[in-house]
PDB file of N, CA and C in Angstrom:
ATOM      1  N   UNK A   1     -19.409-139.497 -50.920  1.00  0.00           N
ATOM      2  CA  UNK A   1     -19.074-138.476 -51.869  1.00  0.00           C
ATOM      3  C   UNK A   1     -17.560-138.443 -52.016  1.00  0.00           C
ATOM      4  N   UNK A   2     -16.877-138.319 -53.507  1.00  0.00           N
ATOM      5  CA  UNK A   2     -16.301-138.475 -53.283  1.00  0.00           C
ATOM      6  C   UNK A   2     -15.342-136.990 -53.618  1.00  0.00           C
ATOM      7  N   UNK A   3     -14.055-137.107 -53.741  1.00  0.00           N
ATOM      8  CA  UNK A   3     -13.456-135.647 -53.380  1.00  0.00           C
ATOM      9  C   UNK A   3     -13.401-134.815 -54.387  1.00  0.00           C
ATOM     10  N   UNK A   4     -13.465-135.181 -55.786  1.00  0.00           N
ATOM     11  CA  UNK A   4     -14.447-134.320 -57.183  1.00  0.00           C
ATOM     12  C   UNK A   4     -15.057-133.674 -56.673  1.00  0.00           C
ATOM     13  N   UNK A   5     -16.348-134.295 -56.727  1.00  0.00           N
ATOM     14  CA  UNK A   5     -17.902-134.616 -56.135  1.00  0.00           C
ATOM     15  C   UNK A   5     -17.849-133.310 -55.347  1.00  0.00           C
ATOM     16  N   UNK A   6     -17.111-133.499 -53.738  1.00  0.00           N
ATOM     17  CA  UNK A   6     -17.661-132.496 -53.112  1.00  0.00           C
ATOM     18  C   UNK A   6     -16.772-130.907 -53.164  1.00  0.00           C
ATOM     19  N   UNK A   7     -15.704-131.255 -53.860  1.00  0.00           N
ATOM     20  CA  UNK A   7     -14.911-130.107 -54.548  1.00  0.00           C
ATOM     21  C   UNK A   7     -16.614-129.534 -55.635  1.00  0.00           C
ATOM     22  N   UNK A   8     -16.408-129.908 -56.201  1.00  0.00           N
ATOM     23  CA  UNK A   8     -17.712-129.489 -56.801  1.00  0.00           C
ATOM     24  C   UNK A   8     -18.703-128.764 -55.975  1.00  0.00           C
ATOM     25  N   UNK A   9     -19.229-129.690 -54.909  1.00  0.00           N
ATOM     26  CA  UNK A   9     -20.747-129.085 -54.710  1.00  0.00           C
ATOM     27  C   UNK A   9     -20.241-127.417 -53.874  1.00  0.00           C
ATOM     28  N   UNK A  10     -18.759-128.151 -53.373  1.00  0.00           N
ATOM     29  CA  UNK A  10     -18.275-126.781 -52.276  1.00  0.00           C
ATOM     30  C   UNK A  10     -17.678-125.591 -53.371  1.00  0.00           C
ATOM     31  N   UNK A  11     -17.646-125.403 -54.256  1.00  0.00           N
ATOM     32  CA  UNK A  11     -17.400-124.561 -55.470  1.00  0.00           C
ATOM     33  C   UNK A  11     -18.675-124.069 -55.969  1.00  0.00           C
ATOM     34  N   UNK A  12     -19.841-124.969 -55.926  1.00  0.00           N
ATOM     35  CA  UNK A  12     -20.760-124.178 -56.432  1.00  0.00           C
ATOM     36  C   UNK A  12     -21.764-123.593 -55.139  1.00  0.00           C
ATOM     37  N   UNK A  13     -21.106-123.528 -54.201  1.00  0.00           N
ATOM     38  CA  UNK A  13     -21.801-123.012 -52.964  1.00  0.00           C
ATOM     39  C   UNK A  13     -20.867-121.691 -52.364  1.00  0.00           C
ATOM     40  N   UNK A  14     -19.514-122.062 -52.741  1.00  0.00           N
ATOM     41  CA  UNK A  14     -18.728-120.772 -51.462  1.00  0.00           C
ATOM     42  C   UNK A  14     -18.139-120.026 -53.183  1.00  0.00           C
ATOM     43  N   UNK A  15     -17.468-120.908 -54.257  1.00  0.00           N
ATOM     44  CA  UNK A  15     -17.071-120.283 -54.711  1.00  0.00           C
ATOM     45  C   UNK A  15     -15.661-120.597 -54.993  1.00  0.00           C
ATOM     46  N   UNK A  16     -14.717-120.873 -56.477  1.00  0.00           N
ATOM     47  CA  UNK A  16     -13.629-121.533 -56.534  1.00  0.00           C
ATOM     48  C   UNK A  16     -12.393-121.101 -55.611  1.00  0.00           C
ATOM     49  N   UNK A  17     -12.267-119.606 -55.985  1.00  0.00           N
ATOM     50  CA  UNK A  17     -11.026-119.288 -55.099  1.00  0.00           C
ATOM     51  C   UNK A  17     -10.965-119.659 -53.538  1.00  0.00           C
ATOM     52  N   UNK A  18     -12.267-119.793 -52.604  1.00  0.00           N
ATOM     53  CA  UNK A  18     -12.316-119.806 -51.695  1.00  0.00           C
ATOM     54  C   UNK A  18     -12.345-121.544 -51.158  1.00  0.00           C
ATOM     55  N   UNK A  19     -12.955-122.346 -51.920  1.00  0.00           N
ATOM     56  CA  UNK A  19     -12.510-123.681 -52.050  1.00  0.00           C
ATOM     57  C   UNK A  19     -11.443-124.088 -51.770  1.00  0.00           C
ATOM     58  N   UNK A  20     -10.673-123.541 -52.862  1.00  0.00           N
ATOM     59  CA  UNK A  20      -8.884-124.098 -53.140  1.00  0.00           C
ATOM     60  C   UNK A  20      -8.056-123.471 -51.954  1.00  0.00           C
ATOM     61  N   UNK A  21      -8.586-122.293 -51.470  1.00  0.00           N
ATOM     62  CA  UNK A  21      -7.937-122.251 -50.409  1.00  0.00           C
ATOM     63  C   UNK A  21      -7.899-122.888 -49.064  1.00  0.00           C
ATOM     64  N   UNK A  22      -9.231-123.270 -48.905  1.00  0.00           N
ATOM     65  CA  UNK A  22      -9.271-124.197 -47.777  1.00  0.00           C
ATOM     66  C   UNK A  22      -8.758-125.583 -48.198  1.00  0.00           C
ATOM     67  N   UNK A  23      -8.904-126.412 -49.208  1.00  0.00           N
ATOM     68  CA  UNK A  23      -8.506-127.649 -49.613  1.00  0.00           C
ATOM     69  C   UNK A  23      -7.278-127.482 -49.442  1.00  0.00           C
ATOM     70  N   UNK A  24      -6.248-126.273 -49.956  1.00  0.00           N
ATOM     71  CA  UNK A  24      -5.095-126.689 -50.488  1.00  0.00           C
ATOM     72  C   UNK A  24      -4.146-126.106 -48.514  1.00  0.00           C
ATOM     73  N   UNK A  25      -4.541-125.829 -47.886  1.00  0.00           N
ATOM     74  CA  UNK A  25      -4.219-125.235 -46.396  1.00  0.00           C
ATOM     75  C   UNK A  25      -3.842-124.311 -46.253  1.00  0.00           C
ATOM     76  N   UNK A  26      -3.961-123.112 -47.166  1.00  0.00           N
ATOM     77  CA  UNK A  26      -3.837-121.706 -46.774  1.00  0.00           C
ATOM     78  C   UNK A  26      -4.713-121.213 -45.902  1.00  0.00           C
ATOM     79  N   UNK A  27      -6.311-121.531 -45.977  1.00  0.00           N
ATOM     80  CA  UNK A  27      -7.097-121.160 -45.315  1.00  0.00           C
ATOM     81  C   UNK A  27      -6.202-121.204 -43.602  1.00  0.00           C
ATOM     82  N   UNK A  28      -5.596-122.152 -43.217  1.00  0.00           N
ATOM     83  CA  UNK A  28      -5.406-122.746 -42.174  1.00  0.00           C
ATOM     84  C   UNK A  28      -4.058-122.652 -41.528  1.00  0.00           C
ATOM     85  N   UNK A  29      -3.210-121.830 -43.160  1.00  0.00           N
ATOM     86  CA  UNK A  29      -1.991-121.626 -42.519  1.00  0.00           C
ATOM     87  C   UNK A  29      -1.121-120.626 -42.142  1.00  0.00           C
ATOM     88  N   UNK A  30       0.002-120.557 -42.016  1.00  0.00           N
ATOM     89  CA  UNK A  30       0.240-118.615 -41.172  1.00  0.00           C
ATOM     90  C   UNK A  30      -0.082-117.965 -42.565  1.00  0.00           C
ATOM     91  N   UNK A  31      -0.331-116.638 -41.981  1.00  0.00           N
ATOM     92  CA  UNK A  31      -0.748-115.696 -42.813  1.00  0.00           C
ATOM     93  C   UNK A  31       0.791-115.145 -43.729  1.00  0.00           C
ATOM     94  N   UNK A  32       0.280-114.574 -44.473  1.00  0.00           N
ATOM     95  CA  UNK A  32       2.132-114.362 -45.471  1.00  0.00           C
ATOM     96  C   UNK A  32       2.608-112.924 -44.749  1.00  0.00           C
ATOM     97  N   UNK A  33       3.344-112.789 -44.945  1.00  0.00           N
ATOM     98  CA  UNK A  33       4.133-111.897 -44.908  1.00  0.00           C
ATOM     99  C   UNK A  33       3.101-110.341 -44.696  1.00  0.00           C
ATOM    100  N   UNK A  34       2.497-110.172 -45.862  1.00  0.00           N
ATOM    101  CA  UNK A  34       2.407-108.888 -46.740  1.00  0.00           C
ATOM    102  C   UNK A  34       1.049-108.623 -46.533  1.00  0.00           C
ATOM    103  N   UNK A  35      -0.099-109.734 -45.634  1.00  0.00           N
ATOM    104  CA  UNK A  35      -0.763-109.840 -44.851  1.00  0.00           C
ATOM    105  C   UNK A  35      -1.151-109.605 -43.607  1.00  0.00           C
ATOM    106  N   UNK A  36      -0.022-109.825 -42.897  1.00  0.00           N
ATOM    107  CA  UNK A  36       0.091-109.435 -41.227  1.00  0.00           C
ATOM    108  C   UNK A  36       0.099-108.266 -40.819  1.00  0.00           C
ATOM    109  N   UNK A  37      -0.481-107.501 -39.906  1.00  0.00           N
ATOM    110  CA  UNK A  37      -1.022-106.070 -39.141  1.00  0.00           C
ATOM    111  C   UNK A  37       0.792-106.007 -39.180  1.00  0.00           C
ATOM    112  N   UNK A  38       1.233-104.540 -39.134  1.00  0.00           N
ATOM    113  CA  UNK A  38       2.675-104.186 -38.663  1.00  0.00           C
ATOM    114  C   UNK A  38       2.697-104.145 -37.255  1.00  0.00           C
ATOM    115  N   UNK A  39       3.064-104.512 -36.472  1.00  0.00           N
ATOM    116  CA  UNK A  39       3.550-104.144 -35.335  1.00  0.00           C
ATOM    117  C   UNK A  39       3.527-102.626 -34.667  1.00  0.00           C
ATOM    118  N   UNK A  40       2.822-102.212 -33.866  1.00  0.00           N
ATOM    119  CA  UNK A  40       2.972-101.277 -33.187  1.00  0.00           C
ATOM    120  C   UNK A  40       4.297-101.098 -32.402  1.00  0.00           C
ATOM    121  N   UNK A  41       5.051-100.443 -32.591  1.00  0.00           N
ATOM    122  CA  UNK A  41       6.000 -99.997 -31.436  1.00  0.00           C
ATOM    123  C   UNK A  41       5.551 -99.089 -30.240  1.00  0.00           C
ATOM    124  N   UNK A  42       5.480 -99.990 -29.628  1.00  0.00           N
ATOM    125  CA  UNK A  42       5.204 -99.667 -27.819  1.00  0.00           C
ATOM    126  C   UNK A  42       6.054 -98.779 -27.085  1.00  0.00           C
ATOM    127  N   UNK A  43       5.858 -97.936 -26.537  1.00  0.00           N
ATOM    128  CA  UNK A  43       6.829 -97.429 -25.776  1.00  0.00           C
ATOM    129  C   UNK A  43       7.669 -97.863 -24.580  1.00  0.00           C
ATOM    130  N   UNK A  44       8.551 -97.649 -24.152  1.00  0.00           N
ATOM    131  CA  UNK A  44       9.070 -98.127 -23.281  1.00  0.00           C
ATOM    132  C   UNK A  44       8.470 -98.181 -21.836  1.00  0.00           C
ATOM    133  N   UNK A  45       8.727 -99.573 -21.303  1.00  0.00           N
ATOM    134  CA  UNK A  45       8.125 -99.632 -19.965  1.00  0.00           C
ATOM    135  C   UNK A  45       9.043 -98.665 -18.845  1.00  0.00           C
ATOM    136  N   UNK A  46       8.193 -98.203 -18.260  1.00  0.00           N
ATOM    137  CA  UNK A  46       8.563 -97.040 -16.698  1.00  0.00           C
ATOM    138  C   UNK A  46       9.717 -98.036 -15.925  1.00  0.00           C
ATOM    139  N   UNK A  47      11.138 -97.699 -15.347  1.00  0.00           N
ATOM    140  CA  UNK A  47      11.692 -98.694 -14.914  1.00  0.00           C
ATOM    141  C   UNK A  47      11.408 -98.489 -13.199  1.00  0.00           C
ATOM    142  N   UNK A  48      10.850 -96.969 -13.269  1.00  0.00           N
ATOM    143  CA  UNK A  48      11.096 -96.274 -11.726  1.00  0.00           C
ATOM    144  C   UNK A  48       9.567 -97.346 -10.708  1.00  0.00           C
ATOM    145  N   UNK A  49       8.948 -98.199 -11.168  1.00  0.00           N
ATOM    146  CA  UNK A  49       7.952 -98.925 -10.668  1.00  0.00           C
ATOM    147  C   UNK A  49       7.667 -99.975 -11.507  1.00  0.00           C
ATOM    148  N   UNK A  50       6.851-100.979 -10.651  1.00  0.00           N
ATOM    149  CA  UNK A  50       6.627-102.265 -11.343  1.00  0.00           C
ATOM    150  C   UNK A  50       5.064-102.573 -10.808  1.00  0.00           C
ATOM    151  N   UNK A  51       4.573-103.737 -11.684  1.00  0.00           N
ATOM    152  CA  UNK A  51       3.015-103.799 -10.984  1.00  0.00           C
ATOM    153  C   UNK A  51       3.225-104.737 -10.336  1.00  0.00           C
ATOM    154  N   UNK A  52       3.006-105.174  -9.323  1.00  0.00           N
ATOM    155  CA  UNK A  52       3.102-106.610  -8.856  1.00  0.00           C
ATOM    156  C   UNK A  52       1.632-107.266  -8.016  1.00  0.00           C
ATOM    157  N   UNK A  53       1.950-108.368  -7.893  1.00  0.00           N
ATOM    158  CA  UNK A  53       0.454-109.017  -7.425  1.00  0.00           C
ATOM    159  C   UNK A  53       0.860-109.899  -5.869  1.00  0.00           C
ATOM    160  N   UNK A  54       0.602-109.751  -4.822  1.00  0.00           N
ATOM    161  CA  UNK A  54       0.447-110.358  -3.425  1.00  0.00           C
ATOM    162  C   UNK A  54      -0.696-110.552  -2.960  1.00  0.00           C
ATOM    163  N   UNK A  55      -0.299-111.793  -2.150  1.00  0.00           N
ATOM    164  CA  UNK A  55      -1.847-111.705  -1.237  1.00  0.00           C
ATOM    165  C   UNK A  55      -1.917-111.481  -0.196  1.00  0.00           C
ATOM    166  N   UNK A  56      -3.447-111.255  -0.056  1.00  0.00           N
ATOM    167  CA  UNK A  56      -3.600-110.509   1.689  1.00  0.00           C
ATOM    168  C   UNK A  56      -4.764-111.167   1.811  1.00  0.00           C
ATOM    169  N   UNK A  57      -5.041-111.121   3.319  1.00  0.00           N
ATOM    170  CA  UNK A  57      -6.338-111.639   3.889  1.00  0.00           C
ATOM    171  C   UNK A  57      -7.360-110.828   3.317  1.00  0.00           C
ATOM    172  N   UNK A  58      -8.811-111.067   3.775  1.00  0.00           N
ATOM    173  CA  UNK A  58      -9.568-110.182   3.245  1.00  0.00           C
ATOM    174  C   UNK A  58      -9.648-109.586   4.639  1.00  0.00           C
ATOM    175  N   UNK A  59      -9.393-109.932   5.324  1.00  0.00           N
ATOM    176  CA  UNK A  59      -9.899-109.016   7.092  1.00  0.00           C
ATOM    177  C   UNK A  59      -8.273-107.496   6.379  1.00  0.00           C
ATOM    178  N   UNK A  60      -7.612-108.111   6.036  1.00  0.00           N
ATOM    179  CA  UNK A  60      -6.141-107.113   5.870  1.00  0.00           C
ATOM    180  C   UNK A  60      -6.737-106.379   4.539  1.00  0.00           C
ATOM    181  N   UNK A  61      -7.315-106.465   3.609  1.00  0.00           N
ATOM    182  CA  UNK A  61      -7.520-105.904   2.950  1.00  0.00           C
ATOM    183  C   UNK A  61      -8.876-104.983   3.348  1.00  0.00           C
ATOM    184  N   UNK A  62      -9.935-105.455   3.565  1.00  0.00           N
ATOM    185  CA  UNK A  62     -10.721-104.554   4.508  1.00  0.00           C
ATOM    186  C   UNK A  62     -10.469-103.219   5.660  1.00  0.00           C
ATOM    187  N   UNK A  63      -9.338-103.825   6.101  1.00  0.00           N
ATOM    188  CA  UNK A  63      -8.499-102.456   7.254  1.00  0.00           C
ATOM    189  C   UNK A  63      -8.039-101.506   6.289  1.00  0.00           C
ATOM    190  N   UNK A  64      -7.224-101.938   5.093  1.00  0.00           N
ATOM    191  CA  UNK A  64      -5.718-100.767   4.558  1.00  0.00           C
ATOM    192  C   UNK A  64      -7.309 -99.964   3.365  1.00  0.00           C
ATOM    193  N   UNK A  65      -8.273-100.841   2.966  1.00  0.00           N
ATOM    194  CA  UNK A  65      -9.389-100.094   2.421  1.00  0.00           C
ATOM    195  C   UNK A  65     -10.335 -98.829   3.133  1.00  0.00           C
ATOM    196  N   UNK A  66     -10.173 -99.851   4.492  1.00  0.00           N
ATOM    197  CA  UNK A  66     -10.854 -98.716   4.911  1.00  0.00           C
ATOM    198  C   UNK A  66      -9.762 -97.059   5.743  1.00  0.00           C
ATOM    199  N   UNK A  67      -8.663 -97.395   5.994  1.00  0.00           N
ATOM    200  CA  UNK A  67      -7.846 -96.589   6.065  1.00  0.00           C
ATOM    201  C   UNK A  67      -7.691 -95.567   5.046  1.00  0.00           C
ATOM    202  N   UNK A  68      -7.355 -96.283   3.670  1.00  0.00           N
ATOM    203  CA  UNK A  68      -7.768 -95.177   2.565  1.00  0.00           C
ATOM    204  C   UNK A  68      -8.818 -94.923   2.693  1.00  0.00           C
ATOM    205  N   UNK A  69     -10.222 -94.788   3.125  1.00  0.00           N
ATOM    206  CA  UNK A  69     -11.139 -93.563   2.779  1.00  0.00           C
ATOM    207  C   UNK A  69     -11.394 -92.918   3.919  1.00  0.00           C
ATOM    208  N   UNK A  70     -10.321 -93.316   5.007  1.00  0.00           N
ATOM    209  CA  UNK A  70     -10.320 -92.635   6.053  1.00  0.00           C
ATOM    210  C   UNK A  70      -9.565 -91.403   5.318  1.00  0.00           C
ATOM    211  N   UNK A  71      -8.425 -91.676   4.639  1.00  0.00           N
ATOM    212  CA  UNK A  71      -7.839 -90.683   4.257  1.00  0.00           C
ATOM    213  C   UNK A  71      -7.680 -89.414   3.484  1.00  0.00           C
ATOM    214  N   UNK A  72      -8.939 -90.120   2.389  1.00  0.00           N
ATOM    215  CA  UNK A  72      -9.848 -89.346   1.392  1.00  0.00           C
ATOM    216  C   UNK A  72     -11.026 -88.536   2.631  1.00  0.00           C
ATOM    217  N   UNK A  73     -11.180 -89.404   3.350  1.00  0.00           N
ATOM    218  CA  UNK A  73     -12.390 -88.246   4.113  1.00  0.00           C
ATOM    219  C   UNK A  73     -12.072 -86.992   4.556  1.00  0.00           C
ATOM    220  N   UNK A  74     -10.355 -87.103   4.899  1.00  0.00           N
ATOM    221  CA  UNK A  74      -9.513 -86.320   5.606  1.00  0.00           C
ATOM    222  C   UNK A  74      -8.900 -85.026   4.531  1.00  0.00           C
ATOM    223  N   UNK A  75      -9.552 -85.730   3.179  1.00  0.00           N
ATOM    224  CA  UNK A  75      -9.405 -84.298   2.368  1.00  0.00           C
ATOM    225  C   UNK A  75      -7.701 -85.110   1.247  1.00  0.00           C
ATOM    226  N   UNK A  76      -7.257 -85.967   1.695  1.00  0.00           N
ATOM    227  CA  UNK A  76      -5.854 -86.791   1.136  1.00  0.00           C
ATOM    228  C   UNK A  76      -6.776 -87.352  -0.369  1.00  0.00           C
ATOM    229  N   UNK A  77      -7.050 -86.882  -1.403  1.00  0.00           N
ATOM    230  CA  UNK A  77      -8.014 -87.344  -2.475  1.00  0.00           C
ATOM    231  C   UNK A  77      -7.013 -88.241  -3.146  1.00  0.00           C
ATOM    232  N   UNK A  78      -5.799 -88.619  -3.422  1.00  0.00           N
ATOM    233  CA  UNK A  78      -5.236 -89.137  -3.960  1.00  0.00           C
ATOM    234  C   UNK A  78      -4.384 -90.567  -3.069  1.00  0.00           C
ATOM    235  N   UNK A  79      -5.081 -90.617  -2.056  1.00  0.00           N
ATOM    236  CA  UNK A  79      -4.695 -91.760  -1.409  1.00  0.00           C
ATOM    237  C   UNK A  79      -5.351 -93.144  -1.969  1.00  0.00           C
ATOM    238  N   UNK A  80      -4.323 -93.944  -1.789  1.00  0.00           N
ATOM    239  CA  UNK A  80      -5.130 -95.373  -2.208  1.00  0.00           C
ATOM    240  C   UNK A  80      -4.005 -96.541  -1.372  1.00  0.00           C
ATOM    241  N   UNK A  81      -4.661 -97.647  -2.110  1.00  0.00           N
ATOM    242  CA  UNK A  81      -3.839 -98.719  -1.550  1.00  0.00           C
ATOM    243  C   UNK A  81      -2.470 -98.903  -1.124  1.00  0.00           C
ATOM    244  N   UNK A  82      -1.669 -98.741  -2.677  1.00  0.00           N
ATOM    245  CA  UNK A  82      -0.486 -98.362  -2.716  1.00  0.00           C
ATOM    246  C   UNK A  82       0.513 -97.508  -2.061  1.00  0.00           C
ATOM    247  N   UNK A  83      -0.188 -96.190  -2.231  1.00  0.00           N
ATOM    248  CA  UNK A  83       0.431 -95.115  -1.512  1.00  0.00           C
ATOM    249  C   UNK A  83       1.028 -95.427   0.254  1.00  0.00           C
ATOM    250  N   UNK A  84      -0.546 -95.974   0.721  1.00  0.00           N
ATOM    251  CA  UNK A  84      -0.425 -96.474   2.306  1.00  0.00           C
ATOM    252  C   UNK A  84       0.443 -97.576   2.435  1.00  0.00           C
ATOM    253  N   UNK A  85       0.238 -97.994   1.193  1.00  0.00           N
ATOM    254  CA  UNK A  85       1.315 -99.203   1.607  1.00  0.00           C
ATOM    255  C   UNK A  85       2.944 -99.104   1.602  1.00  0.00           C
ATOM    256  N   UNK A  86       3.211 -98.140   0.770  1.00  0.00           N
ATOM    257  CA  UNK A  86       4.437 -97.215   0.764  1.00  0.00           C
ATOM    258  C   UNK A  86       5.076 -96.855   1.997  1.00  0.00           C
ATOM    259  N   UNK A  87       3.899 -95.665   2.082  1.00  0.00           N
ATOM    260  CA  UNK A  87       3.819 -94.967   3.334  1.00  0.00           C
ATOM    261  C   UNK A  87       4.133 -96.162   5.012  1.00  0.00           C
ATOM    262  N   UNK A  88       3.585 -96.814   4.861  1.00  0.00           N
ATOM    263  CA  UNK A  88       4.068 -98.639   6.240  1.00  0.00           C
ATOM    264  C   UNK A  88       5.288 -98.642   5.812  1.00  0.00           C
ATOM    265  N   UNK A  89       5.656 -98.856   4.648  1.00  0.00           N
ATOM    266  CA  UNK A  89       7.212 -99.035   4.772  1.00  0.00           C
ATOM    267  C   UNK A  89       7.949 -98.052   4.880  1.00  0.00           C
ATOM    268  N   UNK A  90       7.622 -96.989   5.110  1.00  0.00           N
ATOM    269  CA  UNK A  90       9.126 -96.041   5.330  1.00  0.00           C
ATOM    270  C   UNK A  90       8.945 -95.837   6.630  1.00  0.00           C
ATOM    271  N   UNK A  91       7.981 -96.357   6.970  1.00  0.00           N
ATOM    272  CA  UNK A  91       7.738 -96.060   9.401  1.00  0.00           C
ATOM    273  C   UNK A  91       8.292 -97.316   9.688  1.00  0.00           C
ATOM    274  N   UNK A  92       7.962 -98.501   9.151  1.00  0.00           N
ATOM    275  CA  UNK A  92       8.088 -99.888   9.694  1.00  0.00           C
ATOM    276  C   UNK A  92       9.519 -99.690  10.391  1.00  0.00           C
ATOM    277  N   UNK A  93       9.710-100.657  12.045  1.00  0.00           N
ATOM    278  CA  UNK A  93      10.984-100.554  12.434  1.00  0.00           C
ATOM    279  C   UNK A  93      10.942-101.939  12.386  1.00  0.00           C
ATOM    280  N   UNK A  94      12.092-102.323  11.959  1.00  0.00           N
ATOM    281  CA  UNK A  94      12.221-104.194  11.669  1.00  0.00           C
ATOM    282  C   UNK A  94      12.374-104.902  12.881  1.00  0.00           C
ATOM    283  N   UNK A  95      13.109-104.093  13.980  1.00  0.00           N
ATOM    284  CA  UNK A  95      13.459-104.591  15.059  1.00  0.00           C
ATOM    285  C   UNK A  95      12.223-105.071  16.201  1.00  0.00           C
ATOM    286  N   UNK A  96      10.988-104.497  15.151  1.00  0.00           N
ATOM    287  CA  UNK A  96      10.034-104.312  15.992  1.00  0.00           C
ATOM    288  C   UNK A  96       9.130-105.834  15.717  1.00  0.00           C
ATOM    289  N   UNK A  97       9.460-106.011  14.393  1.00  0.00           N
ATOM    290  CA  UNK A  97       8.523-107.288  13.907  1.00  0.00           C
ATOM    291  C   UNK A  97       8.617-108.282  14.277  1.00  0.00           C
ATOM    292  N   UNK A  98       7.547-109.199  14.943  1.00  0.00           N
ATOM    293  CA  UNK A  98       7.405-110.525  15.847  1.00  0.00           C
ATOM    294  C   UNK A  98       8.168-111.346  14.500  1.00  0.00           C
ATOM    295  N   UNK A  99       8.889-112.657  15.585  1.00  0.00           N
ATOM    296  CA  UNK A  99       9.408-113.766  15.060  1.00  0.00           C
ATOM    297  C   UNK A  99       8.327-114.109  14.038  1.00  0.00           C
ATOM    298  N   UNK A 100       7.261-114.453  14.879  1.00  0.00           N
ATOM    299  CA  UNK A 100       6.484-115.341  13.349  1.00  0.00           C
ATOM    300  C   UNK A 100       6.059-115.096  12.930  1.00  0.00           C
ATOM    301  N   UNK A 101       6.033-114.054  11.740  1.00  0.00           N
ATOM    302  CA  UNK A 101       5.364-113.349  10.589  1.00  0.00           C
ATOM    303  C   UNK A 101       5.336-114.464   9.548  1.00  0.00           C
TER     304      UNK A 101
END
């Protein structure tokens, strides 16, 4: 078939405007201007914290888990991971920590 031909059969199936747009590479190419969603303006990110990602054993993550609902049991409803983990660092004495960590 040749490219008449199937300009044709694809015109009398989808329809001209929608043809020419895929043939000619609009279908396929950036969108214009006057097209594109506006941009949301986001608010500013919090500078006073950050999210970050580490790893831990699962035996270490199992303990500081179960510590938090030790802590929630204890009536502390807003305890979690984080908090305890906070909370280790303002006791931790450095002088105390073995060479091979």
């Amino acid at each position: 078939m040749k490219g008449d031909e199937f300009r044709g059969s694809a015109e009398a199936l989808l329809g001209g405007d929608e043809v020419e747009g895929v043939l000619s590479g609009r279908f396929y190419g950036a969108p214009s201007p006057s097209s594109r969603p506006r941009a949301k303006t986001l608010p500013p990110k919090p500078e006073h914290y950050k999210v970050i990602c580490i790893s831990m054993y699962t035996r270490d993550l199992e303990r500081l888990d179960a510590m938090v609902e030790e802590l929630k049991a204890r009536g502390m409803t807003k305890a979690n991971r984080s908090a305890l983990i906070r909370q280790a660092l303002d006791q931790i004495d450095l002088d105390r920590v073995p060479r091979g960590i």
